[in-house]
C-alpha atoms as a PDB file:
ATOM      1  CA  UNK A   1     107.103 125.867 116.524  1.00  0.00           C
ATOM      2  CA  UNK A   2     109.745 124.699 113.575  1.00  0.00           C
ATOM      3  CA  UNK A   3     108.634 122.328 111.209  1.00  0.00           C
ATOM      4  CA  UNK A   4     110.419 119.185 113.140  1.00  0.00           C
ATOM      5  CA  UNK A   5     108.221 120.089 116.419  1.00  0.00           C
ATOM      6  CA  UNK A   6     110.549 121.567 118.379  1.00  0.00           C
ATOM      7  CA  UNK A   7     109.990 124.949 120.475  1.00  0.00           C
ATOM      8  CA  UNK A   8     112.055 127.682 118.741  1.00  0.00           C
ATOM      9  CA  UNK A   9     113.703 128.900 121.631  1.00  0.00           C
ATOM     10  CA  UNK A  10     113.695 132.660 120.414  1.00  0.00           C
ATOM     11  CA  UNK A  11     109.995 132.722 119.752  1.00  0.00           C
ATOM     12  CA  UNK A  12     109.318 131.016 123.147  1.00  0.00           C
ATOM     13  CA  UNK A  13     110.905 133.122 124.613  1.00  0.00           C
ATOM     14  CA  UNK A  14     109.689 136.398 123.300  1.00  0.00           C
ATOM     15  CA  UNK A  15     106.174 135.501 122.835  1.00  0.00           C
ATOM     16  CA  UNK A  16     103.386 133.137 123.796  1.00  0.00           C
ATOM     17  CA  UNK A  17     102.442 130.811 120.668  1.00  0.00           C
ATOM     18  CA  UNK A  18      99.186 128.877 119.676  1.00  0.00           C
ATOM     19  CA  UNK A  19      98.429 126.147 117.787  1.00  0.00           C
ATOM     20  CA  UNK A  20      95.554 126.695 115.314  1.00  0.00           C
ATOM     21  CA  UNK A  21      94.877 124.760 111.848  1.00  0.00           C
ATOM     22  CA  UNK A  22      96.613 127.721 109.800  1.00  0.00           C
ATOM     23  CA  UNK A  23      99.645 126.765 112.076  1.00  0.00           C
ATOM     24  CA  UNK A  24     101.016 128.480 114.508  1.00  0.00           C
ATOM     25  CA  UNK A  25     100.310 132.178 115.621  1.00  0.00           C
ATOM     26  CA  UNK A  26     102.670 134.323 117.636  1.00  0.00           C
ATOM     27  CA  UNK A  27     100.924 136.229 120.206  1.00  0.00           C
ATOM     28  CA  UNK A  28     103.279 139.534 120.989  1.00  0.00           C
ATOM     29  CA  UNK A  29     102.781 139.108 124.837  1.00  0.00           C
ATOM     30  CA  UNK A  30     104.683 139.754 127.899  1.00  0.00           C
ATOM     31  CA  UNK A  31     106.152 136.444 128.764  1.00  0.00           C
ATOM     32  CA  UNK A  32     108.723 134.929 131.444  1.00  0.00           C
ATOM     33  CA  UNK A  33     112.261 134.645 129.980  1.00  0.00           C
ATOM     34  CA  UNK A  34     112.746 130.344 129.436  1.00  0.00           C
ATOM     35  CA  UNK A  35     115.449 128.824 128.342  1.00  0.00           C
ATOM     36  CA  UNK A  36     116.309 125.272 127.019  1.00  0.00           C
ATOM     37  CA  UNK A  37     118.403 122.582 128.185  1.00  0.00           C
ATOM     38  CA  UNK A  38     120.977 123.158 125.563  1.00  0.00           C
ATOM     39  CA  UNK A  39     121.030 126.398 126.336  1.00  0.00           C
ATOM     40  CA  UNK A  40     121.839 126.158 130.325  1.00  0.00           C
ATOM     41  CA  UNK A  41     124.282 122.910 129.416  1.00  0.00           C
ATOM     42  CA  UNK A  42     126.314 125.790 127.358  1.00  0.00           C
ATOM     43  CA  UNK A  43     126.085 128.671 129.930  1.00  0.00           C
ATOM     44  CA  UNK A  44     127.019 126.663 132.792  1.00  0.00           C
ATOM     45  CA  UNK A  45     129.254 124.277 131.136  1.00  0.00           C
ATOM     46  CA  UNK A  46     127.100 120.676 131.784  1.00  0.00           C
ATOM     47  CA  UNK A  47     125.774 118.022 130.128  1.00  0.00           C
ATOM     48  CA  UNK A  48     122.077 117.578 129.375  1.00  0.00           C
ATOM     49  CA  UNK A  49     122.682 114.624 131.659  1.00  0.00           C
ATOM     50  CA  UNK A  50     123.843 116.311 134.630  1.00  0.00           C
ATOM     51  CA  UNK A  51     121.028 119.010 134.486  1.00  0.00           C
ATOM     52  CA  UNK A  52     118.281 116.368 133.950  1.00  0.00           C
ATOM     53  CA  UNK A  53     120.161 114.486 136.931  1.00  0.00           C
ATOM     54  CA  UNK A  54     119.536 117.787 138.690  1.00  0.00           C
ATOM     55  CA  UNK A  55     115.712 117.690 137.764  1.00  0.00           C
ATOM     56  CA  UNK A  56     115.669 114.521 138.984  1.00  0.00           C
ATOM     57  CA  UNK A  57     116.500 114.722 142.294  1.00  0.00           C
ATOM     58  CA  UNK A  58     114.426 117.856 142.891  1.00  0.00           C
ATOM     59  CA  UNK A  59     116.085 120.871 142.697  1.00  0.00           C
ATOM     60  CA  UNK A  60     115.168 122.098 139.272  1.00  0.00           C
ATOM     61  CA  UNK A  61     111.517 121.486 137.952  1.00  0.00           C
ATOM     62  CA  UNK A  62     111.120 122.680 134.403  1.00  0.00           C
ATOM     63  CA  UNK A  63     107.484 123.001 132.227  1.00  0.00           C
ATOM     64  CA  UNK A  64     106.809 121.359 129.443  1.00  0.00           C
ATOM     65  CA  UNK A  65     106.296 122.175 125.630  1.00  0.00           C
ATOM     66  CA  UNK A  66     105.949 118.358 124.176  1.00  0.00           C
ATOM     67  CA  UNK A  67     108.580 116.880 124.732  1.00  0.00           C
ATOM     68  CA  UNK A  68     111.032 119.580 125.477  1.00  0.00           C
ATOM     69  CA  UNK A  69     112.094 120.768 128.632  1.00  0.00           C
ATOM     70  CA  UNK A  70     111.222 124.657 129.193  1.00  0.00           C
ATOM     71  CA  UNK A  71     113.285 125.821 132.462  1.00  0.00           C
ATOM     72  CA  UNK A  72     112.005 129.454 133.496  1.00  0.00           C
ATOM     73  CA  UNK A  73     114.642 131.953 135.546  1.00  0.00           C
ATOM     74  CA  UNK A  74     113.718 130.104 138.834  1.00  0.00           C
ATOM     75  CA  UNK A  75     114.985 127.099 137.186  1.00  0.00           C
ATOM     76  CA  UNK A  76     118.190 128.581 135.886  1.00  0.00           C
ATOM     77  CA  UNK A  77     118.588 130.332 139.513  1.00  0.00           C
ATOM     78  CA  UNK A  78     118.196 127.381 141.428  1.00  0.00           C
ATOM     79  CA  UNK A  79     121.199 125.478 139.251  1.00  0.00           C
ATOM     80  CA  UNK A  80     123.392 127.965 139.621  1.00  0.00           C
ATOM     81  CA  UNK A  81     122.493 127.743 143.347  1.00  0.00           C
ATOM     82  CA  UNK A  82     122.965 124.192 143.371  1.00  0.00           C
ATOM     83  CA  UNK A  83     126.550 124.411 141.275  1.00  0.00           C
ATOM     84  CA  UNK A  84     127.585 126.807 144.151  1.00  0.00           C
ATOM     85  CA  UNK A  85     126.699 124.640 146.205  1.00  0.00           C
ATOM     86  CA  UNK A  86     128.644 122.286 144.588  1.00  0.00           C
ATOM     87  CA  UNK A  87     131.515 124.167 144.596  1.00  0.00           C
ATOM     88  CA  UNK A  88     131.327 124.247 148.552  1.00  0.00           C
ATOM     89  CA  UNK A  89     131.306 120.649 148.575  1.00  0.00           C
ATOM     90  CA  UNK A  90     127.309 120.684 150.133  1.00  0.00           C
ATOM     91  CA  UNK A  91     125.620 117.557 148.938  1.00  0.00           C
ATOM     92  CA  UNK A  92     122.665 117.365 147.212  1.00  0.00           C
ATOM     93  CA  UNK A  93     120.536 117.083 150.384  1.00  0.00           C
ATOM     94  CA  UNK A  94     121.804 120.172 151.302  1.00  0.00           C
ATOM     95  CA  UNK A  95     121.589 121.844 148.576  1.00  0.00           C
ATOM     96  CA  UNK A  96     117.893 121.118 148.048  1.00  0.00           C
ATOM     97  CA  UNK A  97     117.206 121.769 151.945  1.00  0.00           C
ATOM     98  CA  UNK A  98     118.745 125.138 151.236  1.00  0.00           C
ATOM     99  CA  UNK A  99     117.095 126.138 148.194  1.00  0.00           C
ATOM    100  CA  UNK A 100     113.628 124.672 149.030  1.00  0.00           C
ATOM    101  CA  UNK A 101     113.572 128.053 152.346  1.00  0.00           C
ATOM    102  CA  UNK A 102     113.642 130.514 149.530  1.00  0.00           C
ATOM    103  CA  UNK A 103     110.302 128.830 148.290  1.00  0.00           C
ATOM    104  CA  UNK A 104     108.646 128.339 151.990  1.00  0.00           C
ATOM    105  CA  UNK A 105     110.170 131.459 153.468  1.00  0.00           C
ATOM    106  CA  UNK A 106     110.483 134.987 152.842  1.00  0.00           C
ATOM    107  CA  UNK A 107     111.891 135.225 156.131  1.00  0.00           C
ATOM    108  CA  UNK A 108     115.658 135.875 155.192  1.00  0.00           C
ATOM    109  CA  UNK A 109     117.021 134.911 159.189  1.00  0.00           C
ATOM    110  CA  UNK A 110     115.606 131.432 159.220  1.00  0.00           C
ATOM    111  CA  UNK A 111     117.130 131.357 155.202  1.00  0.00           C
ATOM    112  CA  UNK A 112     120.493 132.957 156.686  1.00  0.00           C
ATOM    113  CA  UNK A 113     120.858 131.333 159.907  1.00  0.00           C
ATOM    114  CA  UNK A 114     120.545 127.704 158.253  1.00  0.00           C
ATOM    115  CA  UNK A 115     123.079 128.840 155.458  1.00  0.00           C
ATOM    116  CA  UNK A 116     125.696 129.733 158.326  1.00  0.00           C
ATOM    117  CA  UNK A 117     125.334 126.426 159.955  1.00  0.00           C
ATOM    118  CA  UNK A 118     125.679 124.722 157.155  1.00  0.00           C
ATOM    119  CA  UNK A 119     129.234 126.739 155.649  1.00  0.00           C
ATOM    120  CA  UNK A 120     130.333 126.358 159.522  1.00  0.00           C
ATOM    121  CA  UNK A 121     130.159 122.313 159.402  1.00  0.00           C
ATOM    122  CA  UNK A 122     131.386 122.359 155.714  1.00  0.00           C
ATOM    123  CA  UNK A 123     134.188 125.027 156.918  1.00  0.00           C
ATOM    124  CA  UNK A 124     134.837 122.697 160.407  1.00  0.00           C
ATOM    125  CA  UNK A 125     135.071 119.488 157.547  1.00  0.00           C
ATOM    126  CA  UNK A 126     137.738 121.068 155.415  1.00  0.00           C
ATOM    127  CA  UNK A 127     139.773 122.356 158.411  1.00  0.00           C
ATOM    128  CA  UNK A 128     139.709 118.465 159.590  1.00  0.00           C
ATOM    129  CA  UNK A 129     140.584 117.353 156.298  1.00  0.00           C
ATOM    130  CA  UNK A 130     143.391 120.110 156.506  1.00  0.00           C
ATOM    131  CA  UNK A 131     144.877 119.099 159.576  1.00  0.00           C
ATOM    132  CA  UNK A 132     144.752 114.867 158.598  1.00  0.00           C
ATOM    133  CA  UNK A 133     146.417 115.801 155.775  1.00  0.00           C
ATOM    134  CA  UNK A 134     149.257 118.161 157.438  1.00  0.00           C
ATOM    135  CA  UNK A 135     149.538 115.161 159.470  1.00  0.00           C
ATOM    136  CA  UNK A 136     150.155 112.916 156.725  1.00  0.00           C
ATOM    137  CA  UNK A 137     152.457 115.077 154.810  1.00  0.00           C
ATOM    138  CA  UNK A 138     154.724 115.707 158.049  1.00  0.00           C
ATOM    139  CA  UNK A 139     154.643 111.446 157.954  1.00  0.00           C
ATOM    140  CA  UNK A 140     155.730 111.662 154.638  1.00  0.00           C
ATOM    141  CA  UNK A 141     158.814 113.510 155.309  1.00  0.00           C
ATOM    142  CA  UNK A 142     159.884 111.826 158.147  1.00  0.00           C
ATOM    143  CA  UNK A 143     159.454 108.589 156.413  1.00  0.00           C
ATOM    144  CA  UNK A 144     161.511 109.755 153.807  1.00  0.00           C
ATOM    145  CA  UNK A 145     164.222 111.327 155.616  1.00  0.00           C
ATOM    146  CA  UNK A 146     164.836 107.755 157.208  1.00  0.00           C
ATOM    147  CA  UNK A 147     164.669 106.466 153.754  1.00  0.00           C
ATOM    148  CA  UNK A 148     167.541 108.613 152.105  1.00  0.00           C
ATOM    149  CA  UNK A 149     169.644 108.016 155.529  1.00  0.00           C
ATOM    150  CA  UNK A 150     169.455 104.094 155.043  1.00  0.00           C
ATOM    151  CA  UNK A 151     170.491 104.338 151.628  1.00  0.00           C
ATOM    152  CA  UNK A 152     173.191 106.448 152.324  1.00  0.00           C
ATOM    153  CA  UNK A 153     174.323 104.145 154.939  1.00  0.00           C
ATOM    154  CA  UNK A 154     173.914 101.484 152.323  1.00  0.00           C
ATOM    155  CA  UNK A 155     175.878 103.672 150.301  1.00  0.00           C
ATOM    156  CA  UNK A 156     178.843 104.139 152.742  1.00  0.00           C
ATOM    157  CA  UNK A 157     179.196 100.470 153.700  1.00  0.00           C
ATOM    158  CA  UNK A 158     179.322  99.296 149.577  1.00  0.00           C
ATOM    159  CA  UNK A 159     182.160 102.193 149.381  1.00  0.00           C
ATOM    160  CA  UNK A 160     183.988 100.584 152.779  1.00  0.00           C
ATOM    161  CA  UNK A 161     183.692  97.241 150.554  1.00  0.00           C
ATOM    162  CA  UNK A 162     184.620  98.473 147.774  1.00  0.00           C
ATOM    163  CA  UNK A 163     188.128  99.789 149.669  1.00  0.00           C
ATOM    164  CA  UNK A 164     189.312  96.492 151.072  1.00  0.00           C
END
């Protein structure tokens, strides 16, 4: 523990610590890799905000040293998980709904089998999406191919005008 209070990450994470009226004692113990928020914020490229937005809906649950967050590996798994999920455009319902079989289950078909059905509805979304906007584009075009023809009608007439 540093003199301000704060968990040294490097000691947390390589040993367990207690507090005794000398100060504090390192125990040299086995002990769970943890990491801090500033730490994840850099790796994945966040903002303390977003992460403790995370936390707050659920799909990251870190310990506490004080005041200080302490997020363990399942913690750092389970935001990359939900940044992947992300990614795919899941929501955070989803994402959660997802993440929470790995806890309940170790049955990987039930963990599989939901994962499919969701990519196939995202995938089925996206190919919508695809085919609205193909639509529009093709609307586009058409709208401007009448455009350039009435200004090049435009264009003719001023030059028959401009000839008399």
């Amino acid at each position: 523990m540093a003199a301000n209070g704060r968990v040294n990450a490097a000691a947390h994470n390589k040993a367990f610590y207690t507090k005794t009226n000398a100060g504090t004692q390192y125990l040299n113990m086995a002990r769970e890799q943890t990491f801090t928020i500033t730490e994840l914020a850099r790796e994945f490229d966040l903002t303390p905000r977003a992460i403790r937005y995370y936390e707050d809906q659920g799909l990251i649950s870190p310990e506490r040293a004080g005041q200080n967050r302490v997020y363990s590996k399942r913690d750092r798994t389970r935001l990359k998980l939900t940044l992947r999920g992300r990614r795919l455009g899941l929501s955070l319902a989803e994402i959660r709904e997802l993440i929470d079989l790995y806890d309940v289950s170790h049955d990987q078909r039930t963990q599989l089998s939901k994962f499919l059905a969701v990519l196939a509805a995202r995938r089925a979304a996206l190919e919508q999406q695809r085919e609205d906007i193909e639509a529009v584009l093709t609307e586009i075009v058409s709208l401007e191919q009448r455009a350039h023809e009435l200004l090049g009608d435009q264009a003719a007439r001023k030059k028959n005008l401009a000839k008399r």
